[in-house]
PDB file of N, CA and C in Angstrom:
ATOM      1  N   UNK A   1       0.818  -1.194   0.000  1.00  0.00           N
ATOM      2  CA  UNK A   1       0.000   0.000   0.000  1.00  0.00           C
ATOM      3  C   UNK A   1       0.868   1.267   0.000  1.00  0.00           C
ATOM      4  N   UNK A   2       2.271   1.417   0.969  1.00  0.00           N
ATOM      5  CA  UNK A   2       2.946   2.703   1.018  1.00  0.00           C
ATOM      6  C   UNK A   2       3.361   2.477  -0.530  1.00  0.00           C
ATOM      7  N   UNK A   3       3.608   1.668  -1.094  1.00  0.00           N
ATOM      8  CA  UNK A   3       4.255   1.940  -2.335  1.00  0.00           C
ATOM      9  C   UNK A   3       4.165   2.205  -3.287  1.00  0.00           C
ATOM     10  N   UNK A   4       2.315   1.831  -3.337  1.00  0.00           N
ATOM     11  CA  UNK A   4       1.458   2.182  -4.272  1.00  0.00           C
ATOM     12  C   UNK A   4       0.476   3.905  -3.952  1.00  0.00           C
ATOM     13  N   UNK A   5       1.169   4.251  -2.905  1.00  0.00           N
ATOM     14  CA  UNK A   5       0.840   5.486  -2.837  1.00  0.00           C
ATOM     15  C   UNK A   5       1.706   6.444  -2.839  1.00  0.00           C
ATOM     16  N   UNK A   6       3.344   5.973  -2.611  1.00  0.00           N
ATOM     17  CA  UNK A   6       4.406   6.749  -3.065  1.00  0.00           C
ATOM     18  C   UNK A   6       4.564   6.884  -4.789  1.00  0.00           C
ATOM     19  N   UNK A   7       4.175   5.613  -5.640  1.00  0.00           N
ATOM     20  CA  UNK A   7       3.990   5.964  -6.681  1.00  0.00           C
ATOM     21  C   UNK A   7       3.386   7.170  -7.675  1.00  0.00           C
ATOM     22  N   UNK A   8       1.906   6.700  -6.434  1.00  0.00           N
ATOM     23  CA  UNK A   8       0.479   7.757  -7.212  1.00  0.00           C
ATOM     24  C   UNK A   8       0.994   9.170  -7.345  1.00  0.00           C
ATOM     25  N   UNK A   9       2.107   9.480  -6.095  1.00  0.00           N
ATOM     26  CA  UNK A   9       2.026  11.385  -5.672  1.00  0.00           C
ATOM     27  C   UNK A   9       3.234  11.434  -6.368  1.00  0.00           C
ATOM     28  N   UNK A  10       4.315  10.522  -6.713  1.00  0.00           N
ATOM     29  CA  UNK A  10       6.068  10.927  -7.548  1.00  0.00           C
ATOM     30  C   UNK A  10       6.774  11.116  -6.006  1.00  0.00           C
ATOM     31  N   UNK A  11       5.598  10.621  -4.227  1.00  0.00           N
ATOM     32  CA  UNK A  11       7.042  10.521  -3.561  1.00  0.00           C
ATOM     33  C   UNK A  11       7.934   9.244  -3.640  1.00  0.00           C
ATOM     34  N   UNK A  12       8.996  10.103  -2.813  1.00  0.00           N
ATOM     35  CA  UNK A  12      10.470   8.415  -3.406  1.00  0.00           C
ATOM     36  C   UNK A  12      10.966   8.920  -2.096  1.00  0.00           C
ATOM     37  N   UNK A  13      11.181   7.173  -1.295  1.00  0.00           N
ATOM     38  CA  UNK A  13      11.762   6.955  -0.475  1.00  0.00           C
ATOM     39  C   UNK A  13      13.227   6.208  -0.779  1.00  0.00           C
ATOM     40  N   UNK A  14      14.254   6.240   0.208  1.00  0.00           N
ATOM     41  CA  UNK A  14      14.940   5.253   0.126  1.00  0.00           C
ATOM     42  C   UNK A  14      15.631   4.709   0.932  1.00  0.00           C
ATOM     43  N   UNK A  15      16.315   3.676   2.054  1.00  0.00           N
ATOM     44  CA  UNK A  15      16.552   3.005   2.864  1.00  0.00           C
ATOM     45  C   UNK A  15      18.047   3.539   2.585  1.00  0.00           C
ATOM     46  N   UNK A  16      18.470   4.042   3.664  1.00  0.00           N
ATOM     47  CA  UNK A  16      20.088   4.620   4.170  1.00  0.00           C
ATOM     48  C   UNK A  16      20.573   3.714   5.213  1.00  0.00           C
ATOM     49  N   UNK A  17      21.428   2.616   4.544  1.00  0.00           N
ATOM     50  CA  UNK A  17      21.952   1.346   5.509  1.00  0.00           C
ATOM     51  C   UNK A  17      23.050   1.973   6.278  1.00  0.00           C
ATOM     52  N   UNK A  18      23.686   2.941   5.666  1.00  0.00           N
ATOM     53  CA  UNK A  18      24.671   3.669   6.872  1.00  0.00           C
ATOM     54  C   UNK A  18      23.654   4.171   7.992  1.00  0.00           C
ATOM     55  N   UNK A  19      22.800   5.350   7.495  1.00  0.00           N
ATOM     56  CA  UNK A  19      21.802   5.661   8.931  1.00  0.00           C
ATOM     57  C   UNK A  19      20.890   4.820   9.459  1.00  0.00           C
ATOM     58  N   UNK A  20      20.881   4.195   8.734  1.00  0.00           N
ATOM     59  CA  UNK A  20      19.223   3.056   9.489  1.00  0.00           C
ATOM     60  C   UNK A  20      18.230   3.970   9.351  1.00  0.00           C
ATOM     61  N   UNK A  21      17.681   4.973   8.605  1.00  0.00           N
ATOM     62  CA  UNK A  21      16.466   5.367   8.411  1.00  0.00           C
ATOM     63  C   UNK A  21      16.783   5.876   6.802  1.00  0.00           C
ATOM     64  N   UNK A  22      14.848   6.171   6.372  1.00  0.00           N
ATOM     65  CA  UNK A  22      15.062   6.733   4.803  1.00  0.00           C
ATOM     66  C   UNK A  22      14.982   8.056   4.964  1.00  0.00           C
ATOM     67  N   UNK A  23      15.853   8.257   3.476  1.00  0.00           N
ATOM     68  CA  UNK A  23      15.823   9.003   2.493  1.00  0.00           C
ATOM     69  C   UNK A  23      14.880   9.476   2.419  1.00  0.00           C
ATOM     70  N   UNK A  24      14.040  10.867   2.251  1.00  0.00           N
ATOM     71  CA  UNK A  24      12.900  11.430   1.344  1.00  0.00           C
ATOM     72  C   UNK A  24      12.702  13.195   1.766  1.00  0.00           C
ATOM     73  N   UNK A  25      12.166  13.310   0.785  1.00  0.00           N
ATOM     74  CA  UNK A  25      11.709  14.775   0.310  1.00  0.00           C
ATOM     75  C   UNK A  25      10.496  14.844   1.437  1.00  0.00           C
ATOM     76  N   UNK A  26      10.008  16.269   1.720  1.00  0.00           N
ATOM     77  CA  UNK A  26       9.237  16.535   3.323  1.00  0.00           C
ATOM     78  C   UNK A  26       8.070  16.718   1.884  1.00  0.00           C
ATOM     79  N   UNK A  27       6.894  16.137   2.863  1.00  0.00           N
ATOM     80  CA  UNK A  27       5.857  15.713   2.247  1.00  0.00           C
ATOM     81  C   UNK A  27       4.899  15.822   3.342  1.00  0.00           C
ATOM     82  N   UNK A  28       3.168  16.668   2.603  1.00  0.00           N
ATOM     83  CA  UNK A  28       1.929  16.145   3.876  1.00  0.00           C
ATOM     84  C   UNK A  28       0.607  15.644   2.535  1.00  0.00           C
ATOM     85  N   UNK A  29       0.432  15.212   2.857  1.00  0.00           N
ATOM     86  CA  UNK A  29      -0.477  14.608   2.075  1.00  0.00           C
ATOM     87  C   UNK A  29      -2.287  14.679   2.495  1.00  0.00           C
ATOM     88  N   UNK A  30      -3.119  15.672   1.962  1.00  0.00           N
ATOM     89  CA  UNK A  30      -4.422  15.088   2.679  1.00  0.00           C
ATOM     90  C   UNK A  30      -5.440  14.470   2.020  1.00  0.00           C
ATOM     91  N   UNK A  31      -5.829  13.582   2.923  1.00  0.00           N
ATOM     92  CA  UNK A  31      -6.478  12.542   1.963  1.00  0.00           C
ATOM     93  C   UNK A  31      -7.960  12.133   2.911  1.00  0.00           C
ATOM     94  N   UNK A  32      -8.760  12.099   1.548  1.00  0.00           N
ATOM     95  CA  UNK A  32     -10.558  12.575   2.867  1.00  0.00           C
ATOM     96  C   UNK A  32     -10.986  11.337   1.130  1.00  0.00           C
ATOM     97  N   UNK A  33     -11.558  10.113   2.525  1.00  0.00           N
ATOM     98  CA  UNK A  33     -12.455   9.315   1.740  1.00  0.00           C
ATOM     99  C   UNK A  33     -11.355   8.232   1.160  1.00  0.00           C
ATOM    100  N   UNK A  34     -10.056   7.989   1.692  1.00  0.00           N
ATOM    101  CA  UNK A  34      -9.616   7.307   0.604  1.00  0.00           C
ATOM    102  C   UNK A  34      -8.805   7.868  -0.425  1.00  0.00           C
ATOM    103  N   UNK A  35      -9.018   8.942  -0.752  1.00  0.00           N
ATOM    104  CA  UNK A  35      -9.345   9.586  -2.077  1.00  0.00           C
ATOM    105  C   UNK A  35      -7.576  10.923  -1.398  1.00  0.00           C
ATOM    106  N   UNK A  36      -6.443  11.140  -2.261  1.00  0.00           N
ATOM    107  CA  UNK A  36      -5.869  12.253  -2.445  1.00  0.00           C
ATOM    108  C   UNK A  36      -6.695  13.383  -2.661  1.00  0.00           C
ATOM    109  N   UNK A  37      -6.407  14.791  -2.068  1.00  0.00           N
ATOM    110  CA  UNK A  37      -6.997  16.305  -1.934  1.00  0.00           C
ATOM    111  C   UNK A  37      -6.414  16.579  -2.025  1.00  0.00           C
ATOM    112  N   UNK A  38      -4.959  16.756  -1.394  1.00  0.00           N
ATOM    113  CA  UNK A  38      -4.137  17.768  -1.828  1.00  0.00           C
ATOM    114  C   UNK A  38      -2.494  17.332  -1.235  1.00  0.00           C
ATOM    115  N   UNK A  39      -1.599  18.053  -1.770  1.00  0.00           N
ATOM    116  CA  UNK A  39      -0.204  17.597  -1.712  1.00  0.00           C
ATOM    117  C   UNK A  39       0.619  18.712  -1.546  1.00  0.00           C
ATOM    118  N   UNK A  40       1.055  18.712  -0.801  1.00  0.00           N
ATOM    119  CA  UNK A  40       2.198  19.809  -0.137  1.00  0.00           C
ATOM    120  C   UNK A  40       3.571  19.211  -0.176  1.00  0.00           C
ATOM    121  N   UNK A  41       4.454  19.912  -1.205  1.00  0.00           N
ATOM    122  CA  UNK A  41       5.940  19.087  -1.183  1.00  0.00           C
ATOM    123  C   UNK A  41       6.889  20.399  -0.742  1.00  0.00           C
ATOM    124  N   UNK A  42       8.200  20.298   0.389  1.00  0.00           N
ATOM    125  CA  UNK A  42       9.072  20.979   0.417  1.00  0.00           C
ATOM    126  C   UNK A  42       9.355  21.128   1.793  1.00  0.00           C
ATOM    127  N   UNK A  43      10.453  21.433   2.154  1.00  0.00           N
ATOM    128  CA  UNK A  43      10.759  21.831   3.579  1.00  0.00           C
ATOM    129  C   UNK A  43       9.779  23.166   4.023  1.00  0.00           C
ATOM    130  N   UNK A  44       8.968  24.158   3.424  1.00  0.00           N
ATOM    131  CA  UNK A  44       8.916  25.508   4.448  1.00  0.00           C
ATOM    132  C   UNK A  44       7.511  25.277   3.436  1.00  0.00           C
ATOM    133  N   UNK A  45       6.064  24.878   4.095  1.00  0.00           N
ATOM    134  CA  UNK A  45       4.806  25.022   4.091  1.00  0.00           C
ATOM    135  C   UNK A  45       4.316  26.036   5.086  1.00  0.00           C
ATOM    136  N   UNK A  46       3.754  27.502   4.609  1.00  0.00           N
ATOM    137  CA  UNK A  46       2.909  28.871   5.189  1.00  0.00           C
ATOM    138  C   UNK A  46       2.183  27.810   5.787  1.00  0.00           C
ATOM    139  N   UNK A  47       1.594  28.952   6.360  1.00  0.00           N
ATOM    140  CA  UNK A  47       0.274  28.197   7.390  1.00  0.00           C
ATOM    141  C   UNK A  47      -0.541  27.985   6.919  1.00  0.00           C
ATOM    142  N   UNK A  48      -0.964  29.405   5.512  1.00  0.00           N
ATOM    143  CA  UNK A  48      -1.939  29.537   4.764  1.00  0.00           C
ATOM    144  C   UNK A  48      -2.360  28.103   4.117  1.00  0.00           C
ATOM    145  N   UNK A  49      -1.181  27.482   3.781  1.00  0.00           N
ATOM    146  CA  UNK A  49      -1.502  26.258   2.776  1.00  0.00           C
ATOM    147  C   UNK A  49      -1.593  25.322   3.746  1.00  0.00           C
ATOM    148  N   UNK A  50      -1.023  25.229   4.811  1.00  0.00           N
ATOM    149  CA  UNK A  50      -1.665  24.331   5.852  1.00  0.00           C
ATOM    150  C   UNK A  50      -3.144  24.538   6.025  1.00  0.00           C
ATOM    151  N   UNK A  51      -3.496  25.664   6.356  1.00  0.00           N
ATOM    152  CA  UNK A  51      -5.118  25.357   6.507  1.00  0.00           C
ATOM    153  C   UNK A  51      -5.738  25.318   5.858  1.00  0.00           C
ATOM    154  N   UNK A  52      -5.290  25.464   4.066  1.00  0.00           N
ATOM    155  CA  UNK A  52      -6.205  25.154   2.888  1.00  0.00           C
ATOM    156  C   UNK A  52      -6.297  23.189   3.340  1.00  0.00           C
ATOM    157  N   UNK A  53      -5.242  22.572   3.187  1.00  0.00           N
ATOM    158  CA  UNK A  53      -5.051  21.645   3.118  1.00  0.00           C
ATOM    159  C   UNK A  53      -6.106  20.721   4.086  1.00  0.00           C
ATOM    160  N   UNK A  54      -5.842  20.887   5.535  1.00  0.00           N
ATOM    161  CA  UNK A  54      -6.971  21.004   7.006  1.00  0.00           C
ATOM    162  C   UNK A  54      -8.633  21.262   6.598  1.00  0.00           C
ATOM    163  N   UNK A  55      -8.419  22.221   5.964  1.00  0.00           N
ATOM    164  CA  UNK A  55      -9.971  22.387   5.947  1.00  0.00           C
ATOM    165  C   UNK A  55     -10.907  22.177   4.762  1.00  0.00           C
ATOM    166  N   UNK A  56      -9.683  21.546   3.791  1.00  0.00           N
ATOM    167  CA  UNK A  56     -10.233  20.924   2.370  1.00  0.00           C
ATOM    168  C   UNK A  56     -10.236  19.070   3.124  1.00  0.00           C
ATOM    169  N   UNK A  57      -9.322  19.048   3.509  1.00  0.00           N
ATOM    170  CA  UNK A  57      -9.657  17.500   4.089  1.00  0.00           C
ATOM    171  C   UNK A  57     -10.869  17.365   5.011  1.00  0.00           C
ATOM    172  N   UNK A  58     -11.270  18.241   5.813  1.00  0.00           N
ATOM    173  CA  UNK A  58     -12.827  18.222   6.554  1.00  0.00           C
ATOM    174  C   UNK A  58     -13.762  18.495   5.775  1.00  0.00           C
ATOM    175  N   UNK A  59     -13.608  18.728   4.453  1.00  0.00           N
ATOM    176  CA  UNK A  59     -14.745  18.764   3.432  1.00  0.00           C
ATOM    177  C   UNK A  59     -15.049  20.192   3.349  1.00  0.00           C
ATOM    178  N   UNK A  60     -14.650  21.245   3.691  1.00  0.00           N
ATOM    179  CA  UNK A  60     -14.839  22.442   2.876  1.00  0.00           C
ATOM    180  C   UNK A  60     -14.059  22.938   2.176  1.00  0.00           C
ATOM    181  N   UNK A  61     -14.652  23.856   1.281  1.00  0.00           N
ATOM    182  CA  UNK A  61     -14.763  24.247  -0.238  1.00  0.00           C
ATOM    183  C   UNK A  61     -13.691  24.953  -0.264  1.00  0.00           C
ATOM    184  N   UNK A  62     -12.206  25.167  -1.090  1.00  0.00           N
ATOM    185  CA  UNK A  62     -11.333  25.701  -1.214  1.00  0.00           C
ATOM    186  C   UNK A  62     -11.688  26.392  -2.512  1.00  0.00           C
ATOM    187  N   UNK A  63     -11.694  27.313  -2.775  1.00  0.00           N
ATOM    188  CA  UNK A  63     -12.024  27.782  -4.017  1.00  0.00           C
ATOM    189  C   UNK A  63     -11.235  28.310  -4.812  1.00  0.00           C
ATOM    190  N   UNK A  64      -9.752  27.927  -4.581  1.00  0.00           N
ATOM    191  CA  UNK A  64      -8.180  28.508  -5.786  1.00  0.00           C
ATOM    192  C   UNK A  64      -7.464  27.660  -5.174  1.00  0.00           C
ATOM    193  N   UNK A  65      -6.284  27.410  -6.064  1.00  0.00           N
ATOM    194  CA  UNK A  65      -5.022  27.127  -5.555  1.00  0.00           C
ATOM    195  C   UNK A  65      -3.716  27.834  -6.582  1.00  0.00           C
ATOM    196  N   UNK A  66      -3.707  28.840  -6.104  1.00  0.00           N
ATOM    197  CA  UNK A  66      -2.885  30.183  -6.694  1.00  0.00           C
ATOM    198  C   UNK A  66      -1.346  29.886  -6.916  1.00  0.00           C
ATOM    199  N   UNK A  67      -0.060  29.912  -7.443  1.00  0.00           N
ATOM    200  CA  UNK A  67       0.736  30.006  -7.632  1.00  0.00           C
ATOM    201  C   UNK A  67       1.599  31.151  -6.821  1.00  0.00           C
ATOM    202  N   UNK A  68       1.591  31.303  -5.650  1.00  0.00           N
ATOM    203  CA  UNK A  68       1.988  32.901  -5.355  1.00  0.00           C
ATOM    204  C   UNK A  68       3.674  33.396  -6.644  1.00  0.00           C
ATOM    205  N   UNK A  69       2.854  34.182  -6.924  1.00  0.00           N
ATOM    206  CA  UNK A  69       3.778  35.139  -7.721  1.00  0.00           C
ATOM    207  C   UNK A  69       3.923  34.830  -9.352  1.00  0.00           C
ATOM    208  N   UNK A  70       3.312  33.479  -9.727  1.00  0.00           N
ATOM    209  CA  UNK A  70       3.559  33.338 -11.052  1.00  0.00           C
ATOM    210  C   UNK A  70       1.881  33.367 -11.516  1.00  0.00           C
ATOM    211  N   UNK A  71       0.989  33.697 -11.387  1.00  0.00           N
ATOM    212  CA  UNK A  71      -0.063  33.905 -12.271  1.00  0.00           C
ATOM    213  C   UNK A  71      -0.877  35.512 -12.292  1.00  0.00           C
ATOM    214  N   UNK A  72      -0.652  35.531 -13.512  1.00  0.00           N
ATOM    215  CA  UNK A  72      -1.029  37.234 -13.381  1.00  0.00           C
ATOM    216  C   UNK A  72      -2.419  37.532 -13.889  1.00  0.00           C
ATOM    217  N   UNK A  73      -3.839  36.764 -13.959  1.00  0.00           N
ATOM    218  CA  UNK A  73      -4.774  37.060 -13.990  1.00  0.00           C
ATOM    219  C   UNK A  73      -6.083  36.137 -12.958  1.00  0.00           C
ATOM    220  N   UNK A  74      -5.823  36.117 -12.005  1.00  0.00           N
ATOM    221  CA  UNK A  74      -6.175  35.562 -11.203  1.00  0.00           C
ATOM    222  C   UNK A  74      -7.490  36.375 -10.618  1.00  0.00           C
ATOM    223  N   UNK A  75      -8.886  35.017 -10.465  1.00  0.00           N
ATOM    224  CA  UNK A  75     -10.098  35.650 -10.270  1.00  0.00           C
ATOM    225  C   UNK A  75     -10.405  36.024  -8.885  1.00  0.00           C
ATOM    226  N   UNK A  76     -10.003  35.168  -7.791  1.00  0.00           N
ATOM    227  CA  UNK A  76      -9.802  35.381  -6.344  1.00  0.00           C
ATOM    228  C   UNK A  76      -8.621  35.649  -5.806  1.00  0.00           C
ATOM    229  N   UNK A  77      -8.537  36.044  -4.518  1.00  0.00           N
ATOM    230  CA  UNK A  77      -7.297  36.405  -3.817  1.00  0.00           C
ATOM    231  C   UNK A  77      -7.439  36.142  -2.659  1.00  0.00           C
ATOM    232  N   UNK A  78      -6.573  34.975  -2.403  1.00  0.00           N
ATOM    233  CA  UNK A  78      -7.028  35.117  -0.596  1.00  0.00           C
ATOM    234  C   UNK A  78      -5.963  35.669   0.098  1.00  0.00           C
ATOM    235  N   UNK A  79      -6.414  35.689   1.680  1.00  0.00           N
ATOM    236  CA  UNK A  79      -5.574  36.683   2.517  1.00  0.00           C
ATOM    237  C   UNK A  79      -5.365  35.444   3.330  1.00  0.00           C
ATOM    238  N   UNK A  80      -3.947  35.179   3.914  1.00  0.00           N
ATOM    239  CA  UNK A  80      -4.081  33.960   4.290  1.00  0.00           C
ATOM    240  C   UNK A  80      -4.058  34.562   6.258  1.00  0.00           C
ATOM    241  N   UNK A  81      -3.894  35.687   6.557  1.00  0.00           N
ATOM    242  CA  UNK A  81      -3.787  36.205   7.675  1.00  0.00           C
ATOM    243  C   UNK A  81      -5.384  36.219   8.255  1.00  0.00           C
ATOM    244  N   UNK A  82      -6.159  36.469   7.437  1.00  0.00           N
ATOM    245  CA  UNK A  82      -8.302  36.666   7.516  1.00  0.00           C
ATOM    246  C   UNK A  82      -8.873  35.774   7.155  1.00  0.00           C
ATOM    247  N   UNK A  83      -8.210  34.980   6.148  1.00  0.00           N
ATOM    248  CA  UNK A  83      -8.802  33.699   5.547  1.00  0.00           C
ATOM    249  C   UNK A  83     -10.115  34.200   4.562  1.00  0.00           C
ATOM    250  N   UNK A  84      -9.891  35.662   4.506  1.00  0.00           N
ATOM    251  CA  UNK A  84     -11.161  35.774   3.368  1.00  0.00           C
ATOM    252  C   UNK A  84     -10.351  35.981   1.898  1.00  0.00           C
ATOM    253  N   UNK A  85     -11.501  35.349   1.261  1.00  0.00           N
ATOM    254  CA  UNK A  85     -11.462  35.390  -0.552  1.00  0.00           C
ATOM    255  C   UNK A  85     -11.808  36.616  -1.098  1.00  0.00           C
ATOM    256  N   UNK A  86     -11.709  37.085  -1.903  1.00  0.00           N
ATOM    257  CA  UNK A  86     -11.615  38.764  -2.203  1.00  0.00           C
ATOM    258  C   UNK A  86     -11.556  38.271  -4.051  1.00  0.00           C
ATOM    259  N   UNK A  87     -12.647  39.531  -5.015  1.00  0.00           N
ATOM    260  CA  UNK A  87     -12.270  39.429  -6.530  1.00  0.00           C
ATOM    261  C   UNK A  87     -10.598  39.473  -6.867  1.00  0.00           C
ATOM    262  N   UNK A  88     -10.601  39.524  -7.434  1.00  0.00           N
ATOM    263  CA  UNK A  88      -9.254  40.050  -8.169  1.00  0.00           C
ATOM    264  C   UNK A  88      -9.526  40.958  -9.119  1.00  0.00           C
ATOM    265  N   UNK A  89      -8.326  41.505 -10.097  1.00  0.00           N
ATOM    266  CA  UNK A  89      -8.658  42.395 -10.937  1.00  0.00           C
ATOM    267  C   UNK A  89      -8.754  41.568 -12.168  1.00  0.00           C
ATOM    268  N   UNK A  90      -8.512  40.268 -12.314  1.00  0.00           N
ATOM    269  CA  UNK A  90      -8.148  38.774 -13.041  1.00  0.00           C
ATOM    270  C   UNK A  90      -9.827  38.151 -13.718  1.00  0.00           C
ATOM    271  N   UNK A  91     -10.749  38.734 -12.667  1.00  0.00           N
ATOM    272  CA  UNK A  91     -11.818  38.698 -12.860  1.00  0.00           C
ATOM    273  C   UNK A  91     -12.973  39.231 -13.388  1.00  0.00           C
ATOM    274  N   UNK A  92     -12.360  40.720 -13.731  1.00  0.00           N
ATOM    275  CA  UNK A  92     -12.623  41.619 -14.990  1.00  0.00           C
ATOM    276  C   UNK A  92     -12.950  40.963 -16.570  1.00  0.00           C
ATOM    277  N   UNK A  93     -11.552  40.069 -16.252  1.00  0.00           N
ATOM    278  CA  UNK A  93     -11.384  39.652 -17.696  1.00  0.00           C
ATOM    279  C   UNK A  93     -12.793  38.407 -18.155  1.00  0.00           C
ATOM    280  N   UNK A  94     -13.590  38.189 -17.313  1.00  0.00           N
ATOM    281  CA  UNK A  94     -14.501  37.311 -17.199  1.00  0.00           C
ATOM    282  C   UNK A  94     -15.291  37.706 -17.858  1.00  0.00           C
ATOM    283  N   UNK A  95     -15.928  39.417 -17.392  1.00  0.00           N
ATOM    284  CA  UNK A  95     -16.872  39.535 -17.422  1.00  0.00           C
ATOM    285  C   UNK A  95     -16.480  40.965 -19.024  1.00  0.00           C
ATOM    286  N   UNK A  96     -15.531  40.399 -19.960  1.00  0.00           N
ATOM    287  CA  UNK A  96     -15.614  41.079 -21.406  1.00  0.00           C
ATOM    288  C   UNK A  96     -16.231  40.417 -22.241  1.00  0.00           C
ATOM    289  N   UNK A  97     -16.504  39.159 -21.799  1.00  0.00           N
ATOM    290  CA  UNK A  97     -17.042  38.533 -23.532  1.00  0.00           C
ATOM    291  C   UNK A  97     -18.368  38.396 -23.234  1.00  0.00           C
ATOM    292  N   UNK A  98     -18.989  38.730 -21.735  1.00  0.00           N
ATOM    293  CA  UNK A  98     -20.509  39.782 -21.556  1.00  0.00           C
ATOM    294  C   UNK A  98     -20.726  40.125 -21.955  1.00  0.00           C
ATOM    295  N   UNK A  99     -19.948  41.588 -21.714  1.00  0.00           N
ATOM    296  CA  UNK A  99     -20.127  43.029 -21.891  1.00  0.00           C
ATOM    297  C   UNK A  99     -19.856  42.821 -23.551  1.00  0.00           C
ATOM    298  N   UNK A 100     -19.138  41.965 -24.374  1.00  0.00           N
ATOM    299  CA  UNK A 100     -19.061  42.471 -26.045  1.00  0.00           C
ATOM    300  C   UNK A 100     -20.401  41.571 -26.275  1.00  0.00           C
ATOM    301  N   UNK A 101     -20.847  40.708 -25.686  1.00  0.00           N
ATOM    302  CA  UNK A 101     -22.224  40.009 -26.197  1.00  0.00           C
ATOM    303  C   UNK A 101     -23.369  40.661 -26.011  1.00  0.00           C
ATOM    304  N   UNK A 102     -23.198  41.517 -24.964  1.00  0.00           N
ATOM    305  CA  UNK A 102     -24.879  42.194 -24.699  1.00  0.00           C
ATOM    306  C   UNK A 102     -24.611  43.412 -24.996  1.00  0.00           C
ATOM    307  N   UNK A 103     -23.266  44.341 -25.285  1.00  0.00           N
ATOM    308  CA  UNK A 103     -23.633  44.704 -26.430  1.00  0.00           C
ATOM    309  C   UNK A 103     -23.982  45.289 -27.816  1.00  0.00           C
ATOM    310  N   UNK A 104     -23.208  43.892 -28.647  1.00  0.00           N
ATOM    311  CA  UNK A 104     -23.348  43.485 -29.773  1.00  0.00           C
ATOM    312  C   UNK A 104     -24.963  43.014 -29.854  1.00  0.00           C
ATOM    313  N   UNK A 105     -25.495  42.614 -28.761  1.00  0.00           N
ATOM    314  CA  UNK A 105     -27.210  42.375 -29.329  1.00  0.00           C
ATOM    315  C   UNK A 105     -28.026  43.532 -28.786  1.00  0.00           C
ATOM    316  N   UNK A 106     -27.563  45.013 -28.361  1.00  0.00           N
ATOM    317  CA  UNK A 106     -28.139  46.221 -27.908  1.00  0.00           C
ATOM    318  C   UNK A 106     -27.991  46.672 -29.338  1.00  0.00           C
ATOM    319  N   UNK A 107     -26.893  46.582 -29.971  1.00  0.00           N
ATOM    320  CA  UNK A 107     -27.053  47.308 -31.264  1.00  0.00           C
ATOM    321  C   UNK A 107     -27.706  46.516 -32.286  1.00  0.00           C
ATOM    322  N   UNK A 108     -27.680  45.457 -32.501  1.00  0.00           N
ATOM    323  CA  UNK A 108     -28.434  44.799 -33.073  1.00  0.00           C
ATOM    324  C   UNK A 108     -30.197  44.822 -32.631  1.00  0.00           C
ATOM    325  N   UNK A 109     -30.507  45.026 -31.831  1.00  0.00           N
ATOM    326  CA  UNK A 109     -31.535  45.451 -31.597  1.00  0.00           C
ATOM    327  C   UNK A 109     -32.027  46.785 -31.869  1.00  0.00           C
ATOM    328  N   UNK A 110     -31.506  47.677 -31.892  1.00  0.00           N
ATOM    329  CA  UNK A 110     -31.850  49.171 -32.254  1.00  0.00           C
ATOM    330  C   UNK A 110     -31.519  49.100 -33.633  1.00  0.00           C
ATOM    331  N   UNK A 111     -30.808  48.414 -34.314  1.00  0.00           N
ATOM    332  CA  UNK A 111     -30.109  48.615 -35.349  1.00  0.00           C
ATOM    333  C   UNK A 111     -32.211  48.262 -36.003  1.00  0.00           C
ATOM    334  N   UNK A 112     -32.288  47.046 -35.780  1.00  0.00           N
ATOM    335  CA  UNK A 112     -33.392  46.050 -36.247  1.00  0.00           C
ATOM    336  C   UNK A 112     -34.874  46.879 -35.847  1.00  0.00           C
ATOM    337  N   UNK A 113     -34.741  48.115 -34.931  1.00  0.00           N
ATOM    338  CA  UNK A 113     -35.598  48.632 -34.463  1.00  0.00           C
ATOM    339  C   UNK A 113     -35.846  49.745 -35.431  1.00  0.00           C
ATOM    340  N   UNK A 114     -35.005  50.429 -35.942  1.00  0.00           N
ATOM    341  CA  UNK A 114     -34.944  51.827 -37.216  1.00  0.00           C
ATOM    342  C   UNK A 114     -34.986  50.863 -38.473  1.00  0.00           C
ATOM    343  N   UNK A 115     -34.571  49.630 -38.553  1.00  0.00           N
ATOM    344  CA  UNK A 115     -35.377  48.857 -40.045  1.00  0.00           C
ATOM    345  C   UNK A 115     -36.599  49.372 -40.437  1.00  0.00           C
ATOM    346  N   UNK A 116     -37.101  48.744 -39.327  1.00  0.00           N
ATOM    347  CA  UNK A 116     -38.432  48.364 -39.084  1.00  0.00           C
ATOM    348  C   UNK A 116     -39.176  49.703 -39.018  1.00  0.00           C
ATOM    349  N   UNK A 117     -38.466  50.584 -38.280  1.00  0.00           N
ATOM    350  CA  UNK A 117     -39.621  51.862 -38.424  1.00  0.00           C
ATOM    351  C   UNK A 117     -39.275  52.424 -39.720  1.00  0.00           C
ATOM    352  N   UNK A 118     -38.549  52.517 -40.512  1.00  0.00           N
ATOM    353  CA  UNK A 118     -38.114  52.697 -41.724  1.00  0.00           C
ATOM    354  C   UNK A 118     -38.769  52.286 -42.864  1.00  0.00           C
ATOM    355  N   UNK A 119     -39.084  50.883 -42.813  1.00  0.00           N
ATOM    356  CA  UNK A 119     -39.705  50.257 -43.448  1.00  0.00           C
ATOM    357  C   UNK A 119     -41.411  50.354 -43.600  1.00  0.00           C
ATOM    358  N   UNK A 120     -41.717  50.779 -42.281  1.00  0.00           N
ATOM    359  CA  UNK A 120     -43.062  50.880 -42.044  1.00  0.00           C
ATOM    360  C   UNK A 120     -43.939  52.299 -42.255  1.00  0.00           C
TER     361      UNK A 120
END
């Protein structure tokens, strides 16, 4: 079973016959149902991602998992000090192919509206 679950995540152990203990990369793993949620690899885990991790394994709703510093249009933002979720400015970009659809059918509607009185 450990081996088939060191597989699933890419961790690697290995047996150090000089120390008598293994080898491995710092790892937390949370796992709700059986089932992998989430994977934390590295020596220095924030707290922030500790309690994403904690409170996605008790079954509530994490709603990002952000890159800090490498994604530059990002729809939420959390504060990991308040734990609140906040828009982004990432989330603008959502709401353009709205704003060009409704409107592209405002003018099309007025457009279709002076036909018609034109015609009549």
């Amino acid at each position: 079973m450990r081996r088939l679950l060191a597989e699933a995540t890419g961790f690697w152990f290995d047996w150090n016959e000089v120390r008598q203990q293994f080898d491995h990369p710092a790892m937390v793993a949370g796992i709700r149902d059986g089932r992998l949620v989430r994977l934390l690899v590295g020596g220095v885990v924030s707290s922030g991602r500790l309690d994403e991790l904690v409170r996605e394994v008790s079954g509530a709703f994490v709603a990002s998992y952000p890159l800090p510093g490498r994604i530059r249009f990002r729809c939420l933002q959390f504060d990991e000090r308040t734990g609140l979720v906040s828009l982004d400015w990432g989330f603008a970009l959502l709401l353009v192919p709205i704003a060009g659809t409704g409107l592209a059918t405002l003018v099309m509607f007025v457009a279709g509206a002076r036909v018609r009185r034109r015609d009549a």
